[in-house]
PDB file of N, CA and C in Angstrom:
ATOM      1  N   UNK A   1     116.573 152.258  79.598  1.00  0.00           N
ATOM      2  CA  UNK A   1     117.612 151.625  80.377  1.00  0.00           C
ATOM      3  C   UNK A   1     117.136 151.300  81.792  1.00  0.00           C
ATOM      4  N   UNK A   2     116.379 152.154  82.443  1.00  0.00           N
ATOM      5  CA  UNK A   2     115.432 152.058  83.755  1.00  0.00           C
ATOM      6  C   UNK A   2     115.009 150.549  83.606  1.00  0.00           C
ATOM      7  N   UNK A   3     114.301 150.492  82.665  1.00  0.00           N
ATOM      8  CA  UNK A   3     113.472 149.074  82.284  1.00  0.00           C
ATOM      9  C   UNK A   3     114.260 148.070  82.433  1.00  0.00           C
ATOM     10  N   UNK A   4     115.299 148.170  82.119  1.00  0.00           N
ATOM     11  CA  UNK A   4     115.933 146.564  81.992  1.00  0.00           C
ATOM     12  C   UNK A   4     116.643 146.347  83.409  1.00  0.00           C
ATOM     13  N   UNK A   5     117.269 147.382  84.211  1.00  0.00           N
ATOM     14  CA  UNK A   5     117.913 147.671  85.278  1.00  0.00           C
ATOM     15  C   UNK A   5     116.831 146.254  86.270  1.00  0.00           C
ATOM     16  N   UNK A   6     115.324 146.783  85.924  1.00  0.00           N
ATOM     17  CA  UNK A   6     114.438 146.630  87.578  1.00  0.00           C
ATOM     18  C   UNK A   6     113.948 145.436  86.837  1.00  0.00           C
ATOM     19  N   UNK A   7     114.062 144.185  85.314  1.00  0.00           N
ATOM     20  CA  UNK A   7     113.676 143.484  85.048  1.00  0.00           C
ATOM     21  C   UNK A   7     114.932 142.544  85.819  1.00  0.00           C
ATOM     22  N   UNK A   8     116.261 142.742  85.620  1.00  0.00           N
ATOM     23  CA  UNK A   8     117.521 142.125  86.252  1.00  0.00           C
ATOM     24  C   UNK A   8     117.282 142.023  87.543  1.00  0.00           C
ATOM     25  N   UNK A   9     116.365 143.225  88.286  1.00  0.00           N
ATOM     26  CA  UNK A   9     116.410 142.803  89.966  1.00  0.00           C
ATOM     27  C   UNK A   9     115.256 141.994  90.198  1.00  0.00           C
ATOM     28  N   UNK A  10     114.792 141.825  89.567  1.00  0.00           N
ATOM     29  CA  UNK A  10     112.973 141.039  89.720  1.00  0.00           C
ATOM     30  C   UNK A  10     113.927 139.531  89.595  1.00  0.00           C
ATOM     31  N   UNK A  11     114.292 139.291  88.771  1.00  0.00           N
ATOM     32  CA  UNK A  11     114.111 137.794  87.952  1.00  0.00           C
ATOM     33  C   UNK A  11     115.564 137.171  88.981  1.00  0.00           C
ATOM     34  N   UNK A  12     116.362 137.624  89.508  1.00  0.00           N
ATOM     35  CA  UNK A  12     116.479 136.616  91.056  1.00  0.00           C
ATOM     36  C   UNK A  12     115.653 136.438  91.909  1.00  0.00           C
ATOM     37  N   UNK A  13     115.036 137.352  92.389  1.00  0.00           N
ATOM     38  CA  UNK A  13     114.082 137.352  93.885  1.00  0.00           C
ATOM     39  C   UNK A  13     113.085 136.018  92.844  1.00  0.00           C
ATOM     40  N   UNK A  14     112.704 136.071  91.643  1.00  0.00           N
ATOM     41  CA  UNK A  14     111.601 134.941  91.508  1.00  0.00           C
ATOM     42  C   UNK A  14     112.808 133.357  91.122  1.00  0.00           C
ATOM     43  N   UNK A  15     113.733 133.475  91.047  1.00  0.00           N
ATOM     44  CA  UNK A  15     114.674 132.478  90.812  1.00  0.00           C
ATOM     45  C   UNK A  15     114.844 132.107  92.688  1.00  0.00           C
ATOM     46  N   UNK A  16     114.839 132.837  93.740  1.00  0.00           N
ATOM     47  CA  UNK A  16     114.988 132.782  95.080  1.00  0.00           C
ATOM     48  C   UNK A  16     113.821 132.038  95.290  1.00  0.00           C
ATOM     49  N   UNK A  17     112.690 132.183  95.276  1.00  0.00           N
ATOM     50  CA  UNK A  17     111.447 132.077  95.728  1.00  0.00           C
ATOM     51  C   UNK A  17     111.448 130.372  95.060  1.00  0.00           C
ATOM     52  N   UNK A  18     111.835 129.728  94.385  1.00  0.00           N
ATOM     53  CA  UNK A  18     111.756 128.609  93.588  1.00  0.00           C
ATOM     54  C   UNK A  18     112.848 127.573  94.278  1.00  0.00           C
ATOM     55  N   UNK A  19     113.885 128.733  94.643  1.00  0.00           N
ATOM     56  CA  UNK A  19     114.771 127.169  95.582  1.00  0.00           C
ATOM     57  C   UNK A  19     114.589 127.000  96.534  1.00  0.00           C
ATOM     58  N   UNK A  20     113.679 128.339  97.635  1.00  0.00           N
ATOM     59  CA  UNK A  20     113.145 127.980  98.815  1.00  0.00           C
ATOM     60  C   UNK A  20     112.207 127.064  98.978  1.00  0.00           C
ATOM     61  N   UNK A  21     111.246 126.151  98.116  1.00  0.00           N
ATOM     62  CA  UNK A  21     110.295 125.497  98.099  1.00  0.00           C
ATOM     63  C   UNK A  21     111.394 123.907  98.572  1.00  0.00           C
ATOM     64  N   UNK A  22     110.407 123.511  99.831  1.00  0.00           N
ATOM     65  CA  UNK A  22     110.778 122.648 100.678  1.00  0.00           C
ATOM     66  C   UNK A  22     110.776 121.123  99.462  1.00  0.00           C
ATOM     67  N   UNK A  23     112.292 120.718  99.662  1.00  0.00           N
ATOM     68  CA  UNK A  23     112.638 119.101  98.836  1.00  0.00           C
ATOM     69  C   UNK A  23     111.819 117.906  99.633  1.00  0.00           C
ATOM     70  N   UNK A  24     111.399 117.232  98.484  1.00  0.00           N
ATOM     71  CA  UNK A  24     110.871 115.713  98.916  1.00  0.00           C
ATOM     72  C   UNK A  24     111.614 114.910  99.572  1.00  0.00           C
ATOM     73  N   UNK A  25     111.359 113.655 100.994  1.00  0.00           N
ATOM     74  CA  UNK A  25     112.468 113.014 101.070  1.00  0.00           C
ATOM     75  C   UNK A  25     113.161 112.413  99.862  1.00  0.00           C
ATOM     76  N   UNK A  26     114.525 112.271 100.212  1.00  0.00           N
ATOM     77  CA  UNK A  26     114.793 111.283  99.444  1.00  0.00           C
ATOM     78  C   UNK A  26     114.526 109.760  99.642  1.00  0.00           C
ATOM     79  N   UNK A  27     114.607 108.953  98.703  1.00  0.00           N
ATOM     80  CA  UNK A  27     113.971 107.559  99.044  1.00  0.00           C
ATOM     81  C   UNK A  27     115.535 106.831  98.501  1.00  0.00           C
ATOM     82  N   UNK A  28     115.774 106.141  99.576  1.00  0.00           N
ATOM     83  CA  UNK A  28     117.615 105.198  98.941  1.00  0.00           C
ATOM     84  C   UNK A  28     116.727 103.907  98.154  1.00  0.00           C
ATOM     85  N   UNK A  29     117.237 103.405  97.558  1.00  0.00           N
ATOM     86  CA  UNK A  29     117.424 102.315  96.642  1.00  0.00           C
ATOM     87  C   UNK A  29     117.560 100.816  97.813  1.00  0.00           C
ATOM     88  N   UNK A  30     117.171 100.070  97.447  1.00  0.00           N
ATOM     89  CA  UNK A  30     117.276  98.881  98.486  1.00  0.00           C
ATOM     90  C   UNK A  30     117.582  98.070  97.315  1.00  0.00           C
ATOM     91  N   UNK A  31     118.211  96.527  98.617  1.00  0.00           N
ATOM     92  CA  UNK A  31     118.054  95.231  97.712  1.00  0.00           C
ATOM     93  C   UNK A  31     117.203  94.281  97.428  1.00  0.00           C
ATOM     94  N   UNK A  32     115.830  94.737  97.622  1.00  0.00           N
ATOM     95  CA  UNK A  32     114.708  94.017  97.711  1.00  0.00           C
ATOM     96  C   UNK A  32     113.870  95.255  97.552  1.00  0.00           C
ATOM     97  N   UNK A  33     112.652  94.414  96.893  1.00  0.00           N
ATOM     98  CA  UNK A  33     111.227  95.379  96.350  1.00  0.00           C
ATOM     99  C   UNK A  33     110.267  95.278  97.201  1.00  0.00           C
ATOM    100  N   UNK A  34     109.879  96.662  97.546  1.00  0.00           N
ATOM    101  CA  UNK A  34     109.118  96.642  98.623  1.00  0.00           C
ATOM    102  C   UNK A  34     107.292  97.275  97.659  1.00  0.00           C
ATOM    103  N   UNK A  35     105.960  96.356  98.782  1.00  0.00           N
ATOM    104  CA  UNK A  35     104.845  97.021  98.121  1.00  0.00           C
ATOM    105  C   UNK A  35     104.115  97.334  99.043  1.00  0.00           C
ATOM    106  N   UNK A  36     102.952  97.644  98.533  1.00  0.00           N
ATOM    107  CA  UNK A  36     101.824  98.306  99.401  1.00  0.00           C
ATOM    108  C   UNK A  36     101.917  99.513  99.567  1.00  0.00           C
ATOM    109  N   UNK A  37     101.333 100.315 100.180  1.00  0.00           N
ATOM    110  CA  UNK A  37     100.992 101.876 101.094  1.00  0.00           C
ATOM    111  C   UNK A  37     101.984 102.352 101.731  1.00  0.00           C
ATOM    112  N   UNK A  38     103.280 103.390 101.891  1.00  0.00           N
ATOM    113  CA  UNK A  38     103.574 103.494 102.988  1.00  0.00           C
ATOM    114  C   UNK A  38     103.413 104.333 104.065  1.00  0.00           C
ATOM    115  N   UNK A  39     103.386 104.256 104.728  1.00  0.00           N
ATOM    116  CA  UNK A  39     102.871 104.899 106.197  1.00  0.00           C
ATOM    117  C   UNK A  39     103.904 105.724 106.751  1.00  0.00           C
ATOM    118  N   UNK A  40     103.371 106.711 107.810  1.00  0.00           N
ATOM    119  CA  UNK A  40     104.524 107.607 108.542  1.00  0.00           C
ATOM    120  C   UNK A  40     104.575 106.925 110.046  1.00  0.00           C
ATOM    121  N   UNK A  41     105.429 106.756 110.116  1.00  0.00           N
ATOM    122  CA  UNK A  41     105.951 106.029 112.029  1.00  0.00           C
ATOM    123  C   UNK A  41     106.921 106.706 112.921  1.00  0.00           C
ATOM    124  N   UNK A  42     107.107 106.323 114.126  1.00  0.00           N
ATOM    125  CA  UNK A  42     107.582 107.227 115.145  1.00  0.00           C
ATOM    126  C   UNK A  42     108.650 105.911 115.214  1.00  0.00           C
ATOM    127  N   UNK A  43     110.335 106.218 115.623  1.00  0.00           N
ATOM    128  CA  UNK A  43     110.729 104.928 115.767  1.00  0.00           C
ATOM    129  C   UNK A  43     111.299 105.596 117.389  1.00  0.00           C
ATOM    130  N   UNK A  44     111.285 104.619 118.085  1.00  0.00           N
ATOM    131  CA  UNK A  44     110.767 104.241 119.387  1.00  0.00           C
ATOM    132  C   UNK A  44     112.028 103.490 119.944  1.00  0.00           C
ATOM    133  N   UNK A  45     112.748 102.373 119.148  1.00  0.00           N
ATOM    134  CA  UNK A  45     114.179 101.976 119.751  1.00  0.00           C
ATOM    135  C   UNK A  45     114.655 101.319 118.131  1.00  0.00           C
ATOM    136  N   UNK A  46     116.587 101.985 118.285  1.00  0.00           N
ATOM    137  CA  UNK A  46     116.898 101.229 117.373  1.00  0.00           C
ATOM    138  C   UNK A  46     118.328 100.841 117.972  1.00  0.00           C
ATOM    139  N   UNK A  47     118.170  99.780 119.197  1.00  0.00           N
ATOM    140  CA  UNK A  47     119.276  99.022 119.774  1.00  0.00           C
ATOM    141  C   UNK A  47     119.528  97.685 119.160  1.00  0.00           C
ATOM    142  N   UNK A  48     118.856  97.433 118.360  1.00  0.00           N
ATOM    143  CA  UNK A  48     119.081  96.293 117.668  1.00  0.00           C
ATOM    144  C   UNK A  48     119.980  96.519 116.219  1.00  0.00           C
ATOM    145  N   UNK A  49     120.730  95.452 115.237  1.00  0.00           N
ATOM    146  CA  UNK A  49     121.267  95.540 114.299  1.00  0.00           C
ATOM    147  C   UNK A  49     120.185  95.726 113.199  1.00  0.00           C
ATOM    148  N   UNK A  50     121.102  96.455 112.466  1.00  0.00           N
ATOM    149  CA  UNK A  50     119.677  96.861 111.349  1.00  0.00           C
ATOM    150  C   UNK A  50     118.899  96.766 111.524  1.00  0.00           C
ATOM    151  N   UNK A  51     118.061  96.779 112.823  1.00  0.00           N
ATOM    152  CA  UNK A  51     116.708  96.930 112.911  1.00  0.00           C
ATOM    153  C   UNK A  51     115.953  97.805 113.702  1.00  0.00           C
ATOM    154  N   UNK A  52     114.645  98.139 113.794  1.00  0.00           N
ATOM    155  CA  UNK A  52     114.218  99.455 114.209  1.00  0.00           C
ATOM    156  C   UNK A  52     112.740  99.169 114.949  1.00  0.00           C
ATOM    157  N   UNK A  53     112.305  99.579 116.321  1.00  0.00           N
ATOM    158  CA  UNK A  53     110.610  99.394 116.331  1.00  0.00           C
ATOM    159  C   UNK A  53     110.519 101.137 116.257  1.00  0.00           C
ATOM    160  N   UNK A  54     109.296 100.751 115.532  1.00  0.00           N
ATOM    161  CA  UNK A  54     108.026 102.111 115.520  1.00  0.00           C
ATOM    162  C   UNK A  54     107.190 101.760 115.463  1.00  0.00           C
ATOM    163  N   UNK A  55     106.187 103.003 116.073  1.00  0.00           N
ATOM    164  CA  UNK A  55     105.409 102.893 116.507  1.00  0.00           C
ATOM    165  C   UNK A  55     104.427 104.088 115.740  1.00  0.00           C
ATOM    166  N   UNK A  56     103.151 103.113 115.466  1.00  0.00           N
ATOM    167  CA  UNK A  56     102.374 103.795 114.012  1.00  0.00           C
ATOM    168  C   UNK A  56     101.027 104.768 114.794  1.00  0.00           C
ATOM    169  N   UNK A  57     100.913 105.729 114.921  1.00  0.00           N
ATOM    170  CA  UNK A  57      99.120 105.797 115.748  1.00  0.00           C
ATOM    171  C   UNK A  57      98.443 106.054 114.634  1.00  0.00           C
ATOM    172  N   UNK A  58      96.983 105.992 114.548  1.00  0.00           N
ATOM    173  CA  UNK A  58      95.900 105.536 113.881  1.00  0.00           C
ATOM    174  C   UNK A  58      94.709 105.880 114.674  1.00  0.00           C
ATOM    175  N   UNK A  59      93.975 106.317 113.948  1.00  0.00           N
ATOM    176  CA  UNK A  59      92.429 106.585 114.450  1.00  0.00           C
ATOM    177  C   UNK A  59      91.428 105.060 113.876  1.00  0.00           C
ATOM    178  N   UNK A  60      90.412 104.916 114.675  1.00  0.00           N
ATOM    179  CA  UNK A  60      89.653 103.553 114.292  1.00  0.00           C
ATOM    180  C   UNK A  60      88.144 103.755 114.444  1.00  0.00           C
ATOM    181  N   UNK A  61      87.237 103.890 113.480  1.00  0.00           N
ATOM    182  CA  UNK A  61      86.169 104.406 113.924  1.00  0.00           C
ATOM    183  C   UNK A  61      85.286 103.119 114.595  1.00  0.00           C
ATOM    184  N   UNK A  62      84.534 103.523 114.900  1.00  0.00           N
ATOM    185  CA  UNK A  62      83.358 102.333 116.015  1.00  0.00           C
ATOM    186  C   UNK A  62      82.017 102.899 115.533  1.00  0.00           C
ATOM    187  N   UNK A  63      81.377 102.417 114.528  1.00  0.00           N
ATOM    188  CA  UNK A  63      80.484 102.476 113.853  1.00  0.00           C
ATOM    189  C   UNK A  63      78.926 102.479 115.160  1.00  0.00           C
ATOM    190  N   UNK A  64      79.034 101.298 115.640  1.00  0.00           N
ATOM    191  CA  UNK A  64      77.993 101.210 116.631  1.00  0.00           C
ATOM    192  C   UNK A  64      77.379 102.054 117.525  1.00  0.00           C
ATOM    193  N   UNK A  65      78.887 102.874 118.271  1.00  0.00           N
ATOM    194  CA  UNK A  65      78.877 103.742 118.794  1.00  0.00           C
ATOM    195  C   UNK A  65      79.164 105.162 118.148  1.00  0.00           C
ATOM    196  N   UNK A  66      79.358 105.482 116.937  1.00  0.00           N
ATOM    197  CA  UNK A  66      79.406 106.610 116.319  1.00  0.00           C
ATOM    198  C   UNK A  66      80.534 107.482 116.943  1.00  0.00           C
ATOM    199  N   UNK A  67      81.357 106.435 117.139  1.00  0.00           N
ATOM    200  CA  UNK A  67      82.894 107.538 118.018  1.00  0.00           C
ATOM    201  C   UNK A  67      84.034 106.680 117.416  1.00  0.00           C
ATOM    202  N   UNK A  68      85.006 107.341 117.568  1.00  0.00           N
ATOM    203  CA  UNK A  68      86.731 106.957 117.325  1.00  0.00           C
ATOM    204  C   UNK A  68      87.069 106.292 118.535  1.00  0.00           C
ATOM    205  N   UNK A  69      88.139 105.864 118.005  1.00  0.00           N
ATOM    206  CA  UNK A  69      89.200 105.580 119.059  1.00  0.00           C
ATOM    207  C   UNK A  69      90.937 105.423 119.014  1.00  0.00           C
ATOM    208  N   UNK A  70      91.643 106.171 119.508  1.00  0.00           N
ATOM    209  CA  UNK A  70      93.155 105.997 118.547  1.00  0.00           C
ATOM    210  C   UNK A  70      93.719 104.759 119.303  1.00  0.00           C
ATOM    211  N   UNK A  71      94.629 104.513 118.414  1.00  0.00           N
ATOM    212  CA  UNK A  71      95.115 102.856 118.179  1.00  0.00           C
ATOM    213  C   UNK A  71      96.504 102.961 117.621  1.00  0.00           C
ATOM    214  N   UNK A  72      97.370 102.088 118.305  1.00  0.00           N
ATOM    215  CA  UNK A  72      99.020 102.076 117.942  1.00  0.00           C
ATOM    216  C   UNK A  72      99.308 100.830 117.401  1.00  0.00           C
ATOM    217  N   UNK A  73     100.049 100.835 116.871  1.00  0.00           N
ATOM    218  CA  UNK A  73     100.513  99.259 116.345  1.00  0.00           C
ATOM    219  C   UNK A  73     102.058  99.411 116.117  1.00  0.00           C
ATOM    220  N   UNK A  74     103.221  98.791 117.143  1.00  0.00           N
ATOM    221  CA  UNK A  74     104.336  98.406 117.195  1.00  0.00           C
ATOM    222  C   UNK A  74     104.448  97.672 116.251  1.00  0.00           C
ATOM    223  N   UNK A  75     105.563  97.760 114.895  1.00  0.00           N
ATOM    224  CA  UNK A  75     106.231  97.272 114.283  1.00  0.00           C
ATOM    225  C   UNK A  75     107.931  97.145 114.241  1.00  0.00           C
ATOM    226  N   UNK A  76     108.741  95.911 114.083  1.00  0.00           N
ATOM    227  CA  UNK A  76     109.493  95.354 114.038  1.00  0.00           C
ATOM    228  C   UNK A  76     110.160  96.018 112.666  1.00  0.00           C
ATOM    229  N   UNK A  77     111.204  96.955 112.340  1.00  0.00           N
ATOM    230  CA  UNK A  77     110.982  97.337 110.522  1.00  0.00           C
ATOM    231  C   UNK A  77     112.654  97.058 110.325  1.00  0.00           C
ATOM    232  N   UNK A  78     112.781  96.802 109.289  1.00  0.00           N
ATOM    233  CA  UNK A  78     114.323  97.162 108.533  1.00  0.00           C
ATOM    234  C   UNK A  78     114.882  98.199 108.354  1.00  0.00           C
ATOM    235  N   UNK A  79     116.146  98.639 109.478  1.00  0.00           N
ATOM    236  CA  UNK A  79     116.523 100.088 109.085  1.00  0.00           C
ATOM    237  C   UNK A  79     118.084  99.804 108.411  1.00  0.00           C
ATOM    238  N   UNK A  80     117.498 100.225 107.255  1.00  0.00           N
ATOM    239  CA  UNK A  80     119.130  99.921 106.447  1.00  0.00           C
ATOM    240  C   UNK A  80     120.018 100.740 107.084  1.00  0.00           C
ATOM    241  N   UNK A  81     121.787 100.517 106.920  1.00  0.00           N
ATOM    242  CA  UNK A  81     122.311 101.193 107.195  1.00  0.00           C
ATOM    243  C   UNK A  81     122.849 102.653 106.279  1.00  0.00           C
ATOM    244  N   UNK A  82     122.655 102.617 105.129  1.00  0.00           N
ATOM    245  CA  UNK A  82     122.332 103.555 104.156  1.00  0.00           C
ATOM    246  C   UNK A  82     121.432 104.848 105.153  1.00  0.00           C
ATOM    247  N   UNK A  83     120.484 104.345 105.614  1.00  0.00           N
ATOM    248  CA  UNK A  83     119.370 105.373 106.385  1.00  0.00           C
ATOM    249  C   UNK A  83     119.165 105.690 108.174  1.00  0.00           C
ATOM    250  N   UNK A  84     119.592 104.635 108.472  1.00  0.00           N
ATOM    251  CA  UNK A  84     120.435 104.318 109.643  1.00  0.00           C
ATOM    252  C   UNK A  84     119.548 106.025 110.885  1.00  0.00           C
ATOM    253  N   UNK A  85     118.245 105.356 110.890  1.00  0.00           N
ATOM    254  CA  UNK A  85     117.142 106.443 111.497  1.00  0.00           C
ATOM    255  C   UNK A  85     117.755 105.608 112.968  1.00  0.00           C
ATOM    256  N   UNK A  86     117.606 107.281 113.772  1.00  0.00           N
ATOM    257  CA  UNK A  86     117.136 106.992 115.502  1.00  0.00           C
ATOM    258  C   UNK A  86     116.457 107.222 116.171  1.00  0.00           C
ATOM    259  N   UNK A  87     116.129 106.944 117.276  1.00  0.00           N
ATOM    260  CA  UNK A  87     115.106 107.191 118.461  1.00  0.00           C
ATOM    261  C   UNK A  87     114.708 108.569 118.267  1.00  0.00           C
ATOM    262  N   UNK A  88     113.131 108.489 117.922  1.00  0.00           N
ATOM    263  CA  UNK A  88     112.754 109.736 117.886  1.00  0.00           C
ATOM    264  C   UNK A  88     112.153 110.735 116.428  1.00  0.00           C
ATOM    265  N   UNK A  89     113.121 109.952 115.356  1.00  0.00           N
ATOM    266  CA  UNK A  89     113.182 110.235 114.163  1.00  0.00           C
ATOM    267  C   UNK A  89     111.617 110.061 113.528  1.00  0.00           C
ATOM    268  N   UNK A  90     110.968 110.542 112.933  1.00  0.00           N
ATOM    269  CA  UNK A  90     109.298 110.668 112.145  1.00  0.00           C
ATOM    270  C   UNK A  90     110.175 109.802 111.124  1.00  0.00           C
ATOM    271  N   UNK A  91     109.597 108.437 110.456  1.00  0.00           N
ATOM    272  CA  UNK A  91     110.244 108.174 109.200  1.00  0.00           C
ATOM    273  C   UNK A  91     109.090 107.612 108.458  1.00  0.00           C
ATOM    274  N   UNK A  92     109.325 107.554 107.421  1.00  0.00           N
ATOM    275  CA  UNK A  92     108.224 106.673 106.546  1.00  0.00           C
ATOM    276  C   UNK A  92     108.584 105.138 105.641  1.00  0.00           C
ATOM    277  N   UNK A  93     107.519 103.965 106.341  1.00  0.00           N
ATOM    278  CA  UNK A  93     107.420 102.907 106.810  1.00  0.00           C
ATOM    279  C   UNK A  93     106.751 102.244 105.524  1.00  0.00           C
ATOM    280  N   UNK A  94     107.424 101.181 104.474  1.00  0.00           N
ATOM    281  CA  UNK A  94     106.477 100.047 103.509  1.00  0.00           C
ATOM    282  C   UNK A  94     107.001  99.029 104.003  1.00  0.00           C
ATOM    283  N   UNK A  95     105.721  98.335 103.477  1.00  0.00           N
ATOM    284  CA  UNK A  95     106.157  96.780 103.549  1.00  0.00           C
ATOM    285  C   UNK A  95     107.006  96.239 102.300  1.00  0.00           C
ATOM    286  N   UNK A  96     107.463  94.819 102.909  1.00  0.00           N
ATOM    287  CA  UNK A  96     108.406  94.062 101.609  1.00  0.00           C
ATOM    288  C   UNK A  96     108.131  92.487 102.128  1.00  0.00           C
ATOM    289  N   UNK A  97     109.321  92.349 101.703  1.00  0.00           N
ATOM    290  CA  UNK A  97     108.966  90.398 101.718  1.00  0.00           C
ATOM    291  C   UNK A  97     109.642  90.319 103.367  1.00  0.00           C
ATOM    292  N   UNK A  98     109.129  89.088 103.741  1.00  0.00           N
ATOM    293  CA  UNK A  98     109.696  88.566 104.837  1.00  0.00           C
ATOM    294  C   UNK A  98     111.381  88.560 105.261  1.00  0.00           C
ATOM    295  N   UNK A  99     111.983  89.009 105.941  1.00  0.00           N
ATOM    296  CA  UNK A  99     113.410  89.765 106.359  1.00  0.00           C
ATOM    297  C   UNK A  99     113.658  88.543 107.432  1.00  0.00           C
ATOM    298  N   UNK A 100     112.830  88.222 108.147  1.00  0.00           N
ATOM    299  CA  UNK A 100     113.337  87.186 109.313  1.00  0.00           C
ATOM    300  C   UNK A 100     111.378  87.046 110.210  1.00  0.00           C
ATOM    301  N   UNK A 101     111.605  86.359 111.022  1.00  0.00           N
ATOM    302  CA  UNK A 101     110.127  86.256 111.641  1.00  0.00           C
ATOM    303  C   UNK A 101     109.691  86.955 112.123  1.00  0.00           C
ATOM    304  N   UNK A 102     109.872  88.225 112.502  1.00  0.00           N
ATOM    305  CA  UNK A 102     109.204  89.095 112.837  1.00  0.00           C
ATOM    306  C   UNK A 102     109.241  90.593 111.859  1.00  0.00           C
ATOM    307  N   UNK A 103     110.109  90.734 111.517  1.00  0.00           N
ATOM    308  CA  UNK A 103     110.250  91.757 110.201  1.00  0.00           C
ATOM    309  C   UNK A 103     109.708  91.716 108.482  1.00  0.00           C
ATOM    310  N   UNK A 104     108.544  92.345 108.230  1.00  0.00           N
ATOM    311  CA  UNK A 104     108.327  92.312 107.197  1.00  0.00           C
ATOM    312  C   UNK A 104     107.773  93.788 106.319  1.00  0.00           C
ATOM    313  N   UNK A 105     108.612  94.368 107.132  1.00  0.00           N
ATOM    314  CA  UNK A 105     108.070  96.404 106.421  1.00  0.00           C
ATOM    315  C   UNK A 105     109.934  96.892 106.784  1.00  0.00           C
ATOM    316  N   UNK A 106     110.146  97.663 106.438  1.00  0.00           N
ATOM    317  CA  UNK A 106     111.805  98.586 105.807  1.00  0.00           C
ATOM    318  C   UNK A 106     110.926 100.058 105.947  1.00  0.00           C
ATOM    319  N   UNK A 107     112.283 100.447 106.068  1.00  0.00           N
ATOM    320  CA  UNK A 107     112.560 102.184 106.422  1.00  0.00           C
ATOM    321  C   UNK A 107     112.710 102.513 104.705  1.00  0.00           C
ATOM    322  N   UNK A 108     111.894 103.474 104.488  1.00  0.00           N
ATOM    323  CA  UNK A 108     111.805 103.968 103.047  1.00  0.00           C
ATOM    324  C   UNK A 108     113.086 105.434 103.195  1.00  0.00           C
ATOM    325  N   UNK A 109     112.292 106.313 104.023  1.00  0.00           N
ATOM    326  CA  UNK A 109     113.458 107.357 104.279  1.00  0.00           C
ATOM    327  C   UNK A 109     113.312 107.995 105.376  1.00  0.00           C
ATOM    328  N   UNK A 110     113.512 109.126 106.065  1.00  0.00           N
ATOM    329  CA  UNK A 110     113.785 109.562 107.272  1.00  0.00           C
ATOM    330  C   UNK A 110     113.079 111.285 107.190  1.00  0.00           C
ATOM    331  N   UNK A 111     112.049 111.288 107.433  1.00  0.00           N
ATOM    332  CA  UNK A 111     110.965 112.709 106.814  1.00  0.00           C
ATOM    333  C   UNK A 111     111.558 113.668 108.000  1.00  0.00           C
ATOM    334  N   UNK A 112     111.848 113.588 109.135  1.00  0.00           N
ATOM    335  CA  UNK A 112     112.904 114.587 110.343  1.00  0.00           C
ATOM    336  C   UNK A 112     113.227 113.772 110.871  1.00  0.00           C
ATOM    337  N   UNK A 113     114.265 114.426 111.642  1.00  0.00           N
ATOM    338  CA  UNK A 113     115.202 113.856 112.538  1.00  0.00           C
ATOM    339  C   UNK A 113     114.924 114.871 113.761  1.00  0.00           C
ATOM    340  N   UNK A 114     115.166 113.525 114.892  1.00  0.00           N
ATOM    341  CA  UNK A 114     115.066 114.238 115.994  1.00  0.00           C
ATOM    342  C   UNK A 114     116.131 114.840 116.359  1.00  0.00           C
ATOM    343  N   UNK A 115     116.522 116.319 117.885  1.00  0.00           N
ATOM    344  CA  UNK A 115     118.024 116.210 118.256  1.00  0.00           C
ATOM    345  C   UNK A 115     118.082 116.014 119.583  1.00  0.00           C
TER     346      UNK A 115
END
């Protein structure tokens, strides 16, 4: 009877240990198909309507000189209102089809939030 008592207290603590393991973002559904790579970005201002800049940093190597150099690249992105990220927020950044002339990458999902 000992036996079964300390098998009942084991088999939550390993049922515990399984829901503490950190969830994937979620990714919302859009109305358009987005491709390529996506990237993690810093978003930087979102005073505009559905829309968002971030700002990507990047390392760039320099072959000639056998050194790096880091490198930013401001993007223009689609922040749905479904996901509706703000200043500050880490989010992760694909491209899609052309949105208007300067927008052509969307907010996939929102990896933290700033407070």
């Amino acid at each position: 009877m000992v036996k079964k008592e300390e098998k009942s207290k084991t088999a939550p603590k390993a049922a515990e240990k399984k829901s503490t393991a950190p969830a994937e973002p979620e990714i919302t559904s859009l109305n358009f198909s987005t491709k390529g790579h996506p990237f993690r970005a810093i978003v930087v201002s979102d005073k505009m309507k559905n829309s968002a800049v971030v700002v990507r940093h990047f390392v760039r190597k320099i072959t000639k000189f056998e050194r790096y150099e880091k490198r930013t690249t401001r993007l223009t992105v689609h922040n749905p209102e479904s996901i509706s990220a703000k200043t500050g927020d880490e989010v992760i950044v694909q491209s899609c089809r052309p949105i208007s002339k300067t927008k052509s990458h969307t907010i996939i999902s929102v990896l933290s939030r700033s407070e």
